[in-house]
PDB file of N, CA and C in Angstrom:
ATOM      1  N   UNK A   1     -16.157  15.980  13.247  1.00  0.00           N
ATOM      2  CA  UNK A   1     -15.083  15.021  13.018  1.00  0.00           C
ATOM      3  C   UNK A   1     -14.121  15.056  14.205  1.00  0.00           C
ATOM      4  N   UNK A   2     -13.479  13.923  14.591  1.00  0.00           N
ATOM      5  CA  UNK A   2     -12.816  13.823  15.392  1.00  0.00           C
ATOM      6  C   UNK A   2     -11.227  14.255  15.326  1.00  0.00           C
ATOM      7  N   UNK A   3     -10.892  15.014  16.102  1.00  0.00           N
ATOM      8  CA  UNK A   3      -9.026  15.495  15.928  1.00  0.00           C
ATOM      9  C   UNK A   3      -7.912  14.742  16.238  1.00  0.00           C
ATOM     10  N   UNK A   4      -7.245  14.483  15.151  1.00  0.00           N
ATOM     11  CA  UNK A   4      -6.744  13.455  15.506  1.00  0.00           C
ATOM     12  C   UNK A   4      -5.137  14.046  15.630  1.00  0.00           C
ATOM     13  N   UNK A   5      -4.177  13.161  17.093  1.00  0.00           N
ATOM     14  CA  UNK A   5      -3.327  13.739  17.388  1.00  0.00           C
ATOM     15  C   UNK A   5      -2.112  13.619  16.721  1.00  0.00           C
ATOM     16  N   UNK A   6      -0.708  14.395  17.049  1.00  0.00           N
ATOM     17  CA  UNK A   6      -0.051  14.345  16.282  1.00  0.00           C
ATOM     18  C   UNK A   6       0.495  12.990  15.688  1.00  0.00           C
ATOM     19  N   UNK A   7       0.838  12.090  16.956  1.00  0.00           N
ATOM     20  CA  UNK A   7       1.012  10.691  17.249  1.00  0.00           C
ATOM     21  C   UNK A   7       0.753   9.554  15.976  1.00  0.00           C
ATOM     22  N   UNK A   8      -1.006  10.042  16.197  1.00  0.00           N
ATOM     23  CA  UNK A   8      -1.740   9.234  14.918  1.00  0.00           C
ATOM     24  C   UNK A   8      -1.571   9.966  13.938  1.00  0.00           C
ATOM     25  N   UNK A   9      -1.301  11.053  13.812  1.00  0.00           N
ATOM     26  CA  UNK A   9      -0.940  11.372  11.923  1.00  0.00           C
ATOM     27  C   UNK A   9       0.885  10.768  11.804  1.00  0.00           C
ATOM     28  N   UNK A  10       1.640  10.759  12.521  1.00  0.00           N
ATOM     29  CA  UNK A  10       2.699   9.823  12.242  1.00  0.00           C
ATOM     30  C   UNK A  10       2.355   8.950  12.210  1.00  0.00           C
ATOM     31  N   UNK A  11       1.635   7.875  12.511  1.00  0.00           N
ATOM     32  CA  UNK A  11       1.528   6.827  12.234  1.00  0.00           C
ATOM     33  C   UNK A  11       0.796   6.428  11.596  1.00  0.00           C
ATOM     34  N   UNK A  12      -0.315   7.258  10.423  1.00  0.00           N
ATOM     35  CA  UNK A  12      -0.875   7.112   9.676  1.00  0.00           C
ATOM     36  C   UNK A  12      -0.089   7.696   8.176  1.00  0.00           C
ATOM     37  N   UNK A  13       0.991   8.329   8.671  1.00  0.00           N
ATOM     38  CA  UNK A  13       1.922   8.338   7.708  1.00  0.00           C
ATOM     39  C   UNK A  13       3.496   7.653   7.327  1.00  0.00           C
ATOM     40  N   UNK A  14       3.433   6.988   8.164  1.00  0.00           N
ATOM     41  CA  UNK A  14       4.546   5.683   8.589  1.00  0.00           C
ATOM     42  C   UNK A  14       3.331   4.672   7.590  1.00  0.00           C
ATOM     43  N   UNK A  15       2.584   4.217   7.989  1.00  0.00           N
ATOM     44  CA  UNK A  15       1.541   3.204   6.998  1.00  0.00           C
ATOM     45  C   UNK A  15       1.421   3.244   5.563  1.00  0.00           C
ATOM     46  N   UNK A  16       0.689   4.702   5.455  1.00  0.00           N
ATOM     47  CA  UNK A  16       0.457   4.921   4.463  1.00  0.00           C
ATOM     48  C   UNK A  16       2.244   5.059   3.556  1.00  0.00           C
ATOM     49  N   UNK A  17       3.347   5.390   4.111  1.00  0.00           N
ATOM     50  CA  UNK A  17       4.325   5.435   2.784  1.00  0.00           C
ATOM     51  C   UNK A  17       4.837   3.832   2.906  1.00  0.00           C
ATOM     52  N   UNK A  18       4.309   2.975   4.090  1.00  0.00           N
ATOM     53  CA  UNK A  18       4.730   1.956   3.899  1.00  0.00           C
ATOM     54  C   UNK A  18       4.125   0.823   3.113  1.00  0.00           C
ATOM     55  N   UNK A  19       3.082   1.289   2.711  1.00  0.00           N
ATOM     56  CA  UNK A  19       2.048   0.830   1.315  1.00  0.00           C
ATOM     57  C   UNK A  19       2.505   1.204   0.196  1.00  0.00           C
ATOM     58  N   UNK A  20       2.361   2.626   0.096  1.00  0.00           N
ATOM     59  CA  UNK A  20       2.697   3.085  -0.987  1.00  0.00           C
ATOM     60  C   UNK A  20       4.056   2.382  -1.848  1.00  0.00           C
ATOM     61  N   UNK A  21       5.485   2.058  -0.845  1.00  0.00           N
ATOM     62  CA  UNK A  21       6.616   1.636  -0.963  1.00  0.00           C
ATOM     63  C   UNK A  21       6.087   0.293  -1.313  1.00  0.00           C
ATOM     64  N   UNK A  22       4.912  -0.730  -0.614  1.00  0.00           N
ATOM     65  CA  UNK A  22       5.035  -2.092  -1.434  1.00  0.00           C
ATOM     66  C   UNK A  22       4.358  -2.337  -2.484  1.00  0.00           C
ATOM     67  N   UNK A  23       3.114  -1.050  -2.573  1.00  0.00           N
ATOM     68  CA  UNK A  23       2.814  -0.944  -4.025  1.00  0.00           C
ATOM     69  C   UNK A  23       3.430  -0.853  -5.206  1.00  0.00           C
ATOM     70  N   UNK A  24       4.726   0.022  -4.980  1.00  0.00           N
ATOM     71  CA  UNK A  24       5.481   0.385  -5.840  1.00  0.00           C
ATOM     72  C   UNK A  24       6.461  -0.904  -6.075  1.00  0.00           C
ATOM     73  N   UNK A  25       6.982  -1.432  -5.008  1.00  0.00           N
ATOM     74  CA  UNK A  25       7.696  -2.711  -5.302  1.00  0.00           C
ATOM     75  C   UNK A  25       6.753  -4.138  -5.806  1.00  0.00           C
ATOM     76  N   UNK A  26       5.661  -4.129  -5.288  1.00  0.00           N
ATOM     77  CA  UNK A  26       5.416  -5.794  -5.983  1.00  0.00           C
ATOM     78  C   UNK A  26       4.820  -5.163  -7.051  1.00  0.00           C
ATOM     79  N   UNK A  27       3.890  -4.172  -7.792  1.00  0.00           N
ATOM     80  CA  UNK A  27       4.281  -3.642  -9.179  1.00  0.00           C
ATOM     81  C   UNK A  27       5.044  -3.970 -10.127  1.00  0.00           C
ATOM     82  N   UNK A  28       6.557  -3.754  -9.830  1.00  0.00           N
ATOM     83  CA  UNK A  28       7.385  -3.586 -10.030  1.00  0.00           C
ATOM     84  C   UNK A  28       7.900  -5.125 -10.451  1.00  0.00           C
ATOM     85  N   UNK A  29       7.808  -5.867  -9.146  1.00  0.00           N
ATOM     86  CA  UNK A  29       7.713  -7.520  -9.146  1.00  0.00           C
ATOM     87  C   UNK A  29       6.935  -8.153  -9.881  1.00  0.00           C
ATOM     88  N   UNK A  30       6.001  -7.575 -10.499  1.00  0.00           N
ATOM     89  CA  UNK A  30       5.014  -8.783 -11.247  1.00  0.00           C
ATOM     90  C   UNK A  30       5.503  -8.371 -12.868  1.00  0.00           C
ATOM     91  N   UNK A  31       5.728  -7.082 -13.255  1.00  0.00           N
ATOM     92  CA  UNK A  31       5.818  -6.804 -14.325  1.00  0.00           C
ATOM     93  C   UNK A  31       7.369  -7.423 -14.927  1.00  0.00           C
ATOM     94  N   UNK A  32       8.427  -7.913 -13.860  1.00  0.00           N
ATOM     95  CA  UNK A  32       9.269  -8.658 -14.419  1.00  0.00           C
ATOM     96  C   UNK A  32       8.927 -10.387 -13.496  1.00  0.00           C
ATOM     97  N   UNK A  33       8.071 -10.633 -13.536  1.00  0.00           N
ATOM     98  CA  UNK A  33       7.876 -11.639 -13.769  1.00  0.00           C
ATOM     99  C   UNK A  33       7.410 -12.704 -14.775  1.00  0.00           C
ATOM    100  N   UNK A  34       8.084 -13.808 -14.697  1.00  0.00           N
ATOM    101  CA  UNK A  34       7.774 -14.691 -16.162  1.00  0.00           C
ATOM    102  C   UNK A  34       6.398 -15.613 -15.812  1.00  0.00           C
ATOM    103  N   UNK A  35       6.527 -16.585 -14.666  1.00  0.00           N
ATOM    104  CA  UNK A  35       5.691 -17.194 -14.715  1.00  0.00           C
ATOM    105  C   UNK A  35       4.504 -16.465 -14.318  1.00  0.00           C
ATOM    106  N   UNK A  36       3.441 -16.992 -14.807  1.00  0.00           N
ATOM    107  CA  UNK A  36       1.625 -16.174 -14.840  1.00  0.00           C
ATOM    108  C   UNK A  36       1.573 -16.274 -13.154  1.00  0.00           C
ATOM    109  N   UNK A  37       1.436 -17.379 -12.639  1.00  0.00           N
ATOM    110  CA  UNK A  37       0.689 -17.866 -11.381  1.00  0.00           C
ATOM    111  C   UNK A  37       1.822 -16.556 -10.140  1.00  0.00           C
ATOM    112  N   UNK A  38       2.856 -16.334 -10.717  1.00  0.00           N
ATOM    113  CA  UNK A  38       3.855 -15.587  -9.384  1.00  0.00           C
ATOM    114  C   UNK A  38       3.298 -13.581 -10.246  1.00  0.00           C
ATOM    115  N   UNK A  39       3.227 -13.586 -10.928  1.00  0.00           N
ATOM    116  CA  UNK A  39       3.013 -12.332 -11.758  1.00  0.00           C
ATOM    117  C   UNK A  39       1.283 -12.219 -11.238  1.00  0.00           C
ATOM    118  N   UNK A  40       0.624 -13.037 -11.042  1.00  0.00           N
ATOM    119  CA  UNK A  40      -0.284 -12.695 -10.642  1.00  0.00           C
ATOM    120  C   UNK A  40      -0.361 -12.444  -8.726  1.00  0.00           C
ATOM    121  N   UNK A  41       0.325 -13.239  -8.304  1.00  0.00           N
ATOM    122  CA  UNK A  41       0.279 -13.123  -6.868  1.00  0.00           C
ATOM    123  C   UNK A  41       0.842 -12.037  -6.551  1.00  0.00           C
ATOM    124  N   UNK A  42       1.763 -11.275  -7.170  1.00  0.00           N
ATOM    125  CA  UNK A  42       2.585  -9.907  -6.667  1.00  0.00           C
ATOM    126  C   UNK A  42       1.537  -8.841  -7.738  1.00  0.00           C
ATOM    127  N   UNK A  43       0.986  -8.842  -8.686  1.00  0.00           N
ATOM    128  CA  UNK A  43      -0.286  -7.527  -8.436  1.00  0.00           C
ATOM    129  C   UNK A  43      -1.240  -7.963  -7.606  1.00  0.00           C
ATOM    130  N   UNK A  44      -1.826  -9.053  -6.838  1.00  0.00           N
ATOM    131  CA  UNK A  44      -2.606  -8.693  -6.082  1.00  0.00           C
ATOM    132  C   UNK A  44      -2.080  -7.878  -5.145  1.00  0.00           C
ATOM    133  N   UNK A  45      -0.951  -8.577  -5.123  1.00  0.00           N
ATOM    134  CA  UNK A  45      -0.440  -7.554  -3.402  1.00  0.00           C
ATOM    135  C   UNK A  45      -0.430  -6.642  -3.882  1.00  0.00           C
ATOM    136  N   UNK A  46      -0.155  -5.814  -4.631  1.00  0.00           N
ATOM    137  CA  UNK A  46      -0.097  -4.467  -5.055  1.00  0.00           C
ATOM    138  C   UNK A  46      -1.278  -4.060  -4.875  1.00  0.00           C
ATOM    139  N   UNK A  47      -2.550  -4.457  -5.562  1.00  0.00           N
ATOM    140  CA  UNK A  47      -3.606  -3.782  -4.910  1.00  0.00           C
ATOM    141  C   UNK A  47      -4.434  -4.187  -4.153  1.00  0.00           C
ATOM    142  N   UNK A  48      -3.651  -4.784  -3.351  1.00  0.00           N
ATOM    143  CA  UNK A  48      -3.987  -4.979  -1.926  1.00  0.00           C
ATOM    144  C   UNK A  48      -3.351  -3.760  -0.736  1.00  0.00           C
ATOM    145  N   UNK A  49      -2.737  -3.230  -1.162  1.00  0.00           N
ATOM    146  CA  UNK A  49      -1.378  -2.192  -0.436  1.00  0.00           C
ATOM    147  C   UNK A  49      -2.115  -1.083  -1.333  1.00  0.00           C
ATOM    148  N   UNK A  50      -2.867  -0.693  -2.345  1.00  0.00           N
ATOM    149  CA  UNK A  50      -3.252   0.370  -2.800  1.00  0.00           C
ATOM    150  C   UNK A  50      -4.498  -0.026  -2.090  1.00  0.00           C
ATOM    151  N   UNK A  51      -5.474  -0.542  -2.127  1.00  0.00           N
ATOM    152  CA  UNK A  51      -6.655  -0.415  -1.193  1.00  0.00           C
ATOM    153  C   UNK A  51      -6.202   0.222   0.205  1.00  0.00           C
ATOM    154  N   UNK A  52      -5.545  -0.640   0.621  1.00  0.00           N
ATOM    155  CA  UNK A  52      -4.861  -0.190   2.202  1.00  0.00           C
ATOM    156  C   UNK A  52      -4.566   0.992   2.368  1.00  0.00           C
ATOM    157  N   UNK A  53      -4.190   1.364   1.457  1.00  0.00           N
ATOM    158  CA  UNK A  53      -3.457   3.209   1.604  1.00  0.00           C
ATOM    159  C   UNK A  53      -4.501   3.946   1.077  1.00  0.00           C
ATOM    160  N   UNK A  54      -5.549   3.641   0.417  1.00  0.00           N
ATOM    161  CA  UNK A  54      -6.515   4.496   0.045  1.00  0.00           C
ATOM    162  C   UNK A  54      -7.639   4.457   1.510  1.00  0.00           C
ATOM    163  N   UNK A  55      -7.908   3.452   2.082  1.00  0.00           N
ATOM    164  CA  UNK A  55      -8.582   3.180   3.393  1.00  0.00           C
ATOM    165  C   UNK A  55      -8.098   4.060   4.135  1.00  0.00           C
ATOM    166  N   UNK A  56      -6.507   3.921   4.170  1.00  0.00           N
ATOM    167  CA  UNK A  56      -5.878   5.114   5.571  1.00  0.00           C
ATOM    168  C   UNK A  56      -6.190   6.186   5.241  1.00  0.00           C
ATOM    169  N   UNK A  57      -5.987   6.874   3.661  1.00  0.00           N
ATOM    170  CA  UNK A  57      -5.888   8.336   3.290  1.00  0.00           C
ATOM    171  C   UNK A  57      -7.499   8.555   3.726  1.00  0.00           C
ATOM    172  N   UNK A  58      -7.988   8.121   4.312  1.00  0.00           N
ATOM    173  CA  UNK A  58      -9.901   8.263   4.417  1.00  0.00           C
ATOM    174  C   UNK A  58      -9.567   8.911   5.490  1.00  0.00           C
ATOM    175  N   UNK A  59      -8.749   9.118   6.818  1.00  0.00           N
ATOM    176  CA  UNK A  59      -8.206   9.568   8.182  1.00  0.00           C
ATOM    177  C   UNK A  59      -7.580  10.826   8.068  1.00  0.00           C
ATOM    178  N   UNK A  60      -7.257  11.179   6.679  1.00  0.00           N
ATOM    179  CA  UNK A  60      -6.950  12.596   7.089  1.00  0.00           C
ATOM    180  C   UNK A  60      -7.631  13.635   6.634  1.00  0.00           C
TER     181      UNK A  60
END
């Protein structure tokens, strides 16, 4: 496996909490949402930002 430098683990941890943070917010956004069509567009993003951060966590 390849070593990866300090550089790229900051910045694979700058990413990854910056997913984690919009997971947690459009979550957050859909479950007080009223209309269906906007409640659905903010959990995709959510696990769209949990895929993403599960992809990065594959790097360490």
């Amino acid at each position: 496996m390849t070593e990866i430098s300090i550089l790229d683990l900051q910045n694979l941890r700058h990413l990854i909490g910056g997913y984690s943070t919009t997971h947690c917010k459009m979550t957050d956004y859909a479950s007080k949402a009223e209309d269906p069509e906007i409640k659905k567009l903010f959990q995709e993003a959510a696990d769209s930002a949990m895929k993403n951060k599960q992809e990065l966590m594959k790097f360490l």
